[in-house]
Protein backbone atom coordinates (compact mmCIF):
# COMPACT_ATOMS: atom_id res chain seq x y z
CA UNK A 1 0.00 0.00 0.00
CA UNK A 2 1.54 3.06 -1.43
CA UNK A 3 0.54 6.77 0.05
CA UNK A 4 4.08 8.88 -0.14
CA UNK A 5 3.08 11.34 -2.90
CA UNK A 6 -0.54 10.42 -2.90
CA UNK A 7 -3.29 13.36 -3.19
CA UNK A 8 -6.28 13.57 -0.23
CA UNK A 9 -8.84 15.03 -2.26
CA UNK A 10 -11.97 12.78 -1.91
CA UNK A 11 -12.95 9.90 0.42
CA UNK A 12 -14.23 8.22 -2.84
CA UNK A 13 -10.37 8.24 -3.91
CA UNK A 14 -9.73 5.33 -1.32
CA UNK A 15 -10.13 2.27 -0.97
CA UNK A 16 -11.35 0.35 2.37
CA UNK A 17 -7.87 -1.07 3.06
CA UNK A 18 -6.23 2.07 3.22
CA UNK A 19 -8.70 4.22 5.42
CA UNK A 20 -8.62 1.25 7.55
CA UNK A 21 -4.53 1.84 7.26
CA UNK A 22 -4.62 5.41 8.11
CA UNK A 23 -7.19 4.84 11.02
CA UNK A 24 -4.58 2.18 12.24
CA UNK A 25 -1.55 4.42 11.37
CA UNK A 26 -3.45 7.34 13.48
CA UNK A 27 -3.81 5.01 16.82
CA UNK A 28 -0.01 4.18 16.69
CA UNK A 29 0.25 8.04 16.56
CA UNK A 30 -1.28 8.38 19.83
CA UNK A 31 1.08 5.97 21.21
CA UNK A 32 3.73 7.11 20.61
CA UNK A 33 6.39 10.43 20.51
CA UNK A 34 6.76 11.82 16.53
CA UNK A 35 8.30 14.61 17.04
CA UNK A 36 11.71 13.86 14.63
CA UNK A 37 9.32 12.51 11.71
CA UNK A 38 8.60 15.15 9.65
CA UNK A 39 11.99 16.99 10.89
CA UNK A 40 13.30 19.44 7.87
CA UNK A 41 9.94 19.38 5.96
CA UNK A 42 7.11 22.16 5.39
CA UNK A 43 3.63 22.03 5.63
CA UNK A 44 2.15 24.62 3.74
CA UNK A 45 -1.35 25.77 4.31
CA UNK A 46 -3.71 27.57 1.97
CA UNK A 47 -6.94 28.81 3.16
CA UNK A 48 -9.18 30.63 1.04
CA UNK A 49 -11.81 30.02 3.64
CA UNK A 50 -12.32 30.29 7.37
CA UNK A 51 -11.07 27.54 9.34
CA UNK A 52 -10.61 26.95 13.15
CA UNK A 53 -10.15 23.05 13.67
CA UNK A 54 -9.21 21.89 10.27
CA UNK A 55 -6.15 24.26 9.94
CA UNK A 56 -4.98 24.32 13.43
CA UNK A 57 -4.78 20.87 13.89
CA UNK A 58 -2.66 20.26 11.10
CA UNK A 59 -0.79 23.11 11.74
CA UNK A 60 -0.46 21.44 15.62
CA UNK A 61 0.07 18.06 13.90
CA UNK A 62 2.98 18.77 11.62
CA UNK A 63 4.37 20.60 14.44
CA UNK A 64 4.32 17.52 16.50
CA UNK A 65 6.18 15.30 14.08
CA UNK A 66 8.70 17.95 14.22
CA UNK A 67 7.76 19.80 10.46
CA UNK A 68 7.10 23.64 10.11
CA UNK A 69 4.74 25.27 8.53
CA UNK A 70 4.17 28.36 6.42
CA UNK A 71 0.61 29.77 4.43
CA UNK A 72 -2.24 31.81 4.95
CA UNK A 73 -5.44 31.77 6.83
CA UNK A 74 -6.65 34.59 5.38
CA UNK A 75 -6.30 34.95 1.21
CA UNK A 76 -6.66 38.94 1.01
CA UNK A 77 -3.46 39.05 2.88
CA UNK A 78 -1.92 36.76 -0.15
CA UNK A 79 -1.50 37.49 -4.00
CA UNK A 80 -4.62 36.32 -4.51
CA UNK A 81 -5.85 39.78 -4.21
CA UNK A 82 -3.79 40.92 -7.13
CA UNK A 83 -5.92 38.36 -9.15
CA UNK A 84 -3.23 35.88 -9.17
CA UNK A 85 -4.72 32.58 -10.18
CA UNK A 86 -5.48 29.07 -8.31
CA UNK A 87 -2.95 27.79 -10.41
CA UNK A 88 0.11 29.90 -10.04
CA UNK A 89 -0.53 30.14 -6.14
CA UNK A 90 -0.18 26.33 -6.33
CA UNK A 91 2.86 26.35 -8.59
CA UNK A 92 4.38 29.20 -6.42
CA UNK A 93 3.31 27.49 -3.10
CA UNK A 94 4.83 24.34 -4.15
CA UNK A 95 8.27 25.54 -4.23
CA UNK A 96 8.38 26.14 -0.21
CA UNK A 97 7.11 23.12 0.90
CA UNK A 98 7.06 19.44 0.90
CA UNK A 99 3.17 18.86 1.49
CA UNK A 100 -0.02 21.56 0.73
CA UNK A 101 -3.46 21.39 2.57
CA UNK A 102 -5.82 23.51 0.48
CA UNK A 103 -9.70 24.68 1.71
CA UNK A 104 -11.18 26.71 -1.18
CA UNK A 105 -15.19 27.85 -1.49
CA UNK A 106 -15.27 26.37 -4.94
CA UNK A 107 -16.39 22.63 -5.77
CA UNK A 108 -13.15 20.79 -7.52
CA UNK A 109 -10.35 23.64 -6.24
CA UNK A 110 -8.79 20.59 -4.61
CA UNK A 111 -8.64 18.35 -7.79
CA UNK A 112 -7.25 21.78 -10.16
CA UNK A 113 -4.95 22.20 -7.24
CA UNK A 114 -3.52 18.24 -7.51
CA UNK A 115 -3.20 18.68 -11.01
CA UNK A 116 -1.24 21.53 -10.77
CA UNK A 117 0.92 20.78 -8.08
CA UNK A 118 4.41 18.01 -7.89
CA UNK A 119 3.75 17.73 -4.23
CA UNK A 120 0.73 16.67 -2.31
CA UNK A 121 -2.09 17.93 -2.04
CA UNK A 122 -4.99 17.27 0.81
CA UNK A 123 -8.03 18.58 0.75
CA UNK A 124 -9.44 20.52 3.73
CA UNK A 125 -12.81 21.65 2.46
CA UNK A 126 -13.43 22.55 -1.43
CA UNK A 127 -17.03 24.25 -0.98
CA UNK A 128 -19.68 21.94 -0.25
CA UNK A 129 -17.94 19.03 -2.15
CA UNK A 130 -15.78 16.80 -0.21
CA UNK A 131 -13.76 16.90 3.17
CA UNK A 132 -11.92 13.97 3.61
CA UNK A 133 -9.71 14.92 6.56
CA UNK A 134 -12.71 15.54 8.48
CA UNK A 135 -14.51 12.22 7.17
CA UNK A 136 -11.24 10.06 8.44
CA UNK A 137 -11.41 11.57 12.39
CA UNK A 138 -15.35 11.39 11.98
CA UNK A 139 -14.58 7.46 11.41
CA UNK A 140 -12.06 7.05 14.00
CA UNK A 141 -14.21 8.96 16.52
CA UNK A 142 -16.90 6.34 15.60
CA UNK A 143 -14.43 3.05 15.82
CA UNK A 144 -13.23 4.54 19.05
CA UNK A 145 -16.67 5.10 20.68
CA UNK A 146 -18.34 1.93 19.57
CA UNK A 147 -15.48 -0.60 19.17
CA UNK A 148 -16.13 -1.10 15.51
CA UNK A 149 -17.22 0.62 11.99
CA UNK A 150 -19.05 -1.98 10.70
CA UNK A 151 -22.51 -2.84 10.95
CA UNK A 152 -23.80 0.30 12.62
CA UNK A 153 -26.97 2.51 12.75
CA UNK A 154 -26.07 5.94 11.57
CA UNK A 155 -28.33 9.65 11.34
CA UNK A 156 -27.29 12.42 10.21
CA UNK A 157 -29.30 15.20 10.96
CA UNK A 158 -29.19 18.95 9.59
CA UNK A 159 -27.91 20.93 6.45
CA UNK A 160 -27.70 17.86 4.46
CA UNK A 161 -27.54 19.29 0.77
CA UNK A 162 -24.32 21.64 1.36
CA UNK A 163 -22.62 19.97 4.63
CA UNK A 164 -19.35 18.35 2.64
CA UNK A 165 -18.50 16.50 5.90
CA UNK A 166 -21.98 14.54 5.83
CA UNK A 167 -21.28 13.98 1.98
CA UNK A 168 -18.20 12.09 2.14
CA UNK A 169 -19.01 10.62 5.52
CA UNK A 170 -22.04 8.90 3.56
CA UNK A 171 -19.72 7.58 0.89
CA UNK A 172 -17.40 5.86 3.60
CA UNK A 173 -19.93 4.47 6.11
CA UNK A 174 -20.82 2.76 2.60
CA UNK A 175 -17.42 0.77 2.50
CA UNK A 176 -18.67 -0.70 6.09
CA UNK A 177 -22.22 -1.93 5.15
CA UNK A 178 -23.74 1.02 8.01
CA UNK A 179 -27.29 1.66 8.13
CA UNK A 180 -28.01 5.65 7.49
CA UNK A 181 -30.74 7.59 8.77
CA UNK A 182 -31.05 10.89 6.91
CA UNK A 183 -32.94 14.13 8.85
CA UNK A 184 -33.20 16.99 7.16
CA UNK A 185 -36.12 19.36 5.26
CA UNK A 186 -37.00 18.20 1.55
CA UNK A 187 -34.74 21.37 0.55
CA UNK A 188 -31.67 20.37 3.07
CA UNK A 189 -31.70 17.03 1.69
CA UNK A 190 -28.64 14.51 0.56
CA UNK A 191 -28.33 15.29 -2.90
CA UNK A 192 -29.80 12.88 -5.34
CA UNK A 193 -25.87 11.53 -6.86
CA UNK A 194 -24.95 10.41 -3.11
CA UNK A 195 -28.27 8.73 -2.61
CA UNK A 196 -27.54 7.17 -6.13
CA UNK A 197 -24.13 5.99 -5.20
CA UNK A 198 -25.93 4.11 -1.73
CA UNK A 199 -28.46 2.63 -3.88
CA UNK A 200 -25.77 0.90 -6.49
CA UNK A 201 -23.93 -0.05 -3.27
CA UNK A 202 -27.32 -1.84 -2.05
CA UNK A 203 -27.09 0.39 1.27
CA UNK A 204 -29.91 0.92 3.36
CA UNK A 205 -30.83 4.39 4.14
CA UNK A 206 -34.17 6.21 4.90
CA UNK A 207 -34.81 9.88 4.74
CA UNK A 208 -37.01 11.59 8.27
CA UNK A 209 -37.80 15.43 8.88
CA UNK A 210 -37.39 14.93 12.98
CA UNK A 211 -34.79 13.83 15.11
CA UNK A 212 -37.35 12.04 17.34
CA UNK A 213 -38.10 9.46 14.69
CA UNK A 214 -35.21 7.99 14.92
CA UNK A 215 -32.77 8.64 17.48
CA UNK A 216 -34.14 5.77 20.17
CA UNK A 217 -32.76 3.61 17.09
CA UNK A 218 -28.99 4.21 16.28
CA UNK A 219 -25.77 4.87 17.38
CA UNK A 220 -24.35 7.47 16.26
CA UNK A 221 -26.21 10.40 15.76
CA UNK A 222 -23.87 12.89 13.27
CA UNK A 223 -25.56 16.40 13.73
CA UNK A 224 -24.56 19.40 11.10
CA UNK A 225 -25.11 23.09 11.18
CA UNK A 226 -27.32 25.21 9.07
CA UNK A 227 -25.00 26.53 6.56
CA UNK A 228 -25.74 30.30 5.90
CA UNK A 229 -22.71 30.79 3.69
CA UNK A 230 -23.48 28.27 1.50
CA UNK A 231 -27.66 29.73 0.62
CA UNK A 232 -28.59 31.70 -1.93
CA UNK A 233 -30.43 34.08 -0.22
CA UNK A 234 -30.72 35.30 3.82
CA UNK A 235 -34.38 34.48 3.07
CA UNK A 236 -33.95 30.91 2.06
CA UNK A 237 -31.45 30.23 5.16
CA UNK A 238 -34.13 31.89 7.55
CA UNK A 239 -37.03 29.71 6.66
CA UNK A 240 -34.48 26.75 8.09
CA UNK A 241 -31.87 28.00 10.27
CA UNK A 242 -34.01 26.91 13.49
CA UNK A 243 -35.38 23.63 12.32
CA UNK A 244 -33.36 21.39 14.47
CA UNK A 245 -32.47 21.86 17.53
CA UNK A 246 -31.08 18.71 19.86
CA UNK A 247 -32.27 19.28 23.46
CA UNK A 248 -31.37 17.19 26.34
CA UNK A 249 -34.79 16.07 26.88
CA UNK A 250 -35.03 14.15 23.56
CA UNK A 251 -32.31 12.31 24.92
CA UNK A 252 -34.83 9.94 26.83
CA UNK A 253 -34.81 6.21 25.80
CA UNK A 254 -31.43 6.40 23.49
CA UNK A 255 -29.13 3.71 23.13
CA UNK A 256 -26.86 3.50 25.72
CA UNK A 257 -24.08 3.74 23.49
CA UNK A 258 -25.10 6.69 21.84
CA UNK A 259 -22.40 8.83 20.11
CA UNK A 260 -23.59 12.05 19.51
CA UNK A 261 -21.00 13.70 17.09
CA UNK A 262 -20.57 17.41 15.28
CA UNK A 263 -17.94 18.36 12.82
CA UNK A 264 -18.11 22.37 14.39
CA UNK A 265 -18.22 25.11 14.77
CA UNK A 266 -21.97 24.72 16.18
CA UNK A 267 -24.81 27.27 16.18
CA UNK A 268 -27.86 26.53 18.01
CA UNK A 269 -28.41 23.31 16.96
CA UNK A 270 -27.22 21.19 20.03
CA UNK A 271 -27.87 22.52 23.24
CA UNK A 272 -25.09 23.38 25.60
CA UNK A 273 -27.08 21.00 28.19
CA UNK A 274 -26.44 18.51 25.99
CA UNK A 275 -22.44 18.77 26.61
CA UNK A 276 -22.60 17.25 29.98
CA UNK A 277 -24.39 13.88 29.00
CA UNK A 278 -22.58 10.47 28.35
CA UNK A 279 -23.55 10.65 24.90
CA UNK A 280 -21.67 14.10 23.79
CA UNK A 281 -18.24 13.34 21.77
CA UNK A 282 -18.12 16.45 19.27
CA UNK A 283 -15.33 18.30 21.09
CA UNK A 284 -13.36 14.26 21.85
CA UNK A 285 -14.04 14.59 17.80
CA UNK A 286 -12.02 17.55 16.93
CA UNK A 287 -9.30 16.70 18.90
CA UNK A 288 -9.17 13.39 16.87
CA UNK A 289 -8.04 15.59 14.37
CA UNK A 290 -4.78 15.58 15.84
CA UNK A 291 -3.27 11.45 14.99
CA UNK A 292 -5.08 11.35 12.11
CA UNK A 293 -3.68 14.60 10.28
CA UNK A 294 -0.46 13.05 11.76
CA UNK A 295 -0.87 10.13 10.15
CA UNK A 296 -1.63 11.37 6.76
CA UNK A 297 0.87 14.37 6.55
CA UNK A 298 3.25 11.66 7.58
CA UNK A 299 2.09 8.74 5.03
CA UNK A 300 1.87 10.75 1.98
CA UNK A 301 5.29 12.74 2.61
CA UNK A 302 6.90 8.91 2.74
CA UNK A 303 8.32 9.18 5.91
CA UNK A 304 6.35 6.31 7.17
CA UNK A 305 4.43 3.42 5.46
């Protein structure tokens, strides 16, 4: 199984055995001190969109195997202003470092980028396409919290039709035969290709408009924000901003191993209350991000296997 030089641009990209590699690869990570890894190399990072979690952990993971890192967080401070292109950032950018994670608002800004670039290239977030980073900790949050991948009931509840992390986390609960629950409005739902791609894989999912219909039933329960940014219109986003909101209270009668997960940042749409109960994992989540960024800046630079 080969990685060093390998792109991260879409969970569809991979294959079971090696997200079941880099999920293994992430554990030894916690285990054990990194810090000389990545010694000498760069991580450069490229957002083009706000980030909190995504590009601080892999800013704090490459810094933990011992790499630096150099980029921007904020693309009006870069030449992008001037009207320099995707492109010729990329070819620029490339120079000064060994390794580029890219989040860009625009759907296939990830793929132009690996095509354009001799190192690699992961993909943090390219609009409401793919995020494959987050996808991998989402699954190793799961296989931590319930022992196992396969086999399990899954709902995802919320912005359904532009949330990128619920779009490639459908595609890889596929790999492990899950069940899927899908809550959301008829205009928030799972777009009709992923729902496609479940049906030719002969997985079961059903679509809900309330949490309470299901969440006595499964065991994982993958909540998503309301994403403004991503509507056409303030009016639009206002008819559906409120529509689900998880409460403590509904909590009555779940599983006992109940995982209730949240990429972030969060809204209103899980009660604070909520934080104290057996059940919450969403901030355990993001600091997943930690050994498994490790693990793939350190795979795909080649200085581990």
């Amino acid at each position: 199984m080969r990685f060093k030089g390998k792109d991260i641009i879409s969970i569809n990209d991979m294959t079971k055995p090696e997200i079941i590699h880099i999920l293994e690869t992430a554990k030894k990570m916690e285990k054990r001190s990194s810090k000389k890894l990545m010694q000498g190399k760069i991580l450069g990072t490229l957002f083009f969109e706000p980030s909190t979690r995504t590009r601080l952990s892999f800013e704090s993971a490459a810094k933990r195997l011992g790499a630096q890192t150099v980029g921007f967080a904020d693309p009006s401070v870069s030449s992008v202003k001037k009207g320099e292109s995707l492109w010729d950032t990329i070819k620029v950018t490339e120079k000064y470092c060994d390794v580029i994670v890219m989040r860009h608002p625009h759907e296939g800004s990830a793929r132009l980028a690996a095509e354009a670039a001799s190192v690699p290239i992961i993909n943090g977030g390219d609009g409401p396409n793919q995020h494959p980073t987050q996808t991998l900790l989402d699954l190793y949050t799961i296989k931590k919290c319930q022992g196992k991948l396969t086999g399990l009931k899954v709902a995802m509840s919320g912005d359904l039709k532009y949330g990128r992390t619920v779009h490639s986390l459908a595609a890889a609960l596929s790999l492990f035969n899950c069940r899927v629950f899908f809550i959301a409005p008829p205009e928030l739902q799972m777009p009709k290709h992923i729902l496609d791609e479940l049906d030719r894989r002969n997985i079961k999912y059903s679509l809900h408009p309330r949490i309470e219909d299901v969440i006595t039933k499964v065991d994982v329960l993958y909540s998503t924000r309301i994403q403004k940014e991503r509507f056409p219109n303030e009016k639009e986003y206002e008819k559906v901003k409120n529509i689900f909101i998880l409460k403590q209270s509904m909590l009555r009668g779940v599983k006992k191993n109940l995982s209730i997960m949240h990429p972030l940042p969060r809204v209103n749409e899980i009660m604070k209350e909520v934080d104290d109960t057996p059940y919450a994992e969403y901030f355990e989540q993001a600091g997943n991000g930690i050994p498994v960024r490790m693990a793939l800046l350190a795979l795909v630079t080649g200085v581990i296997r």
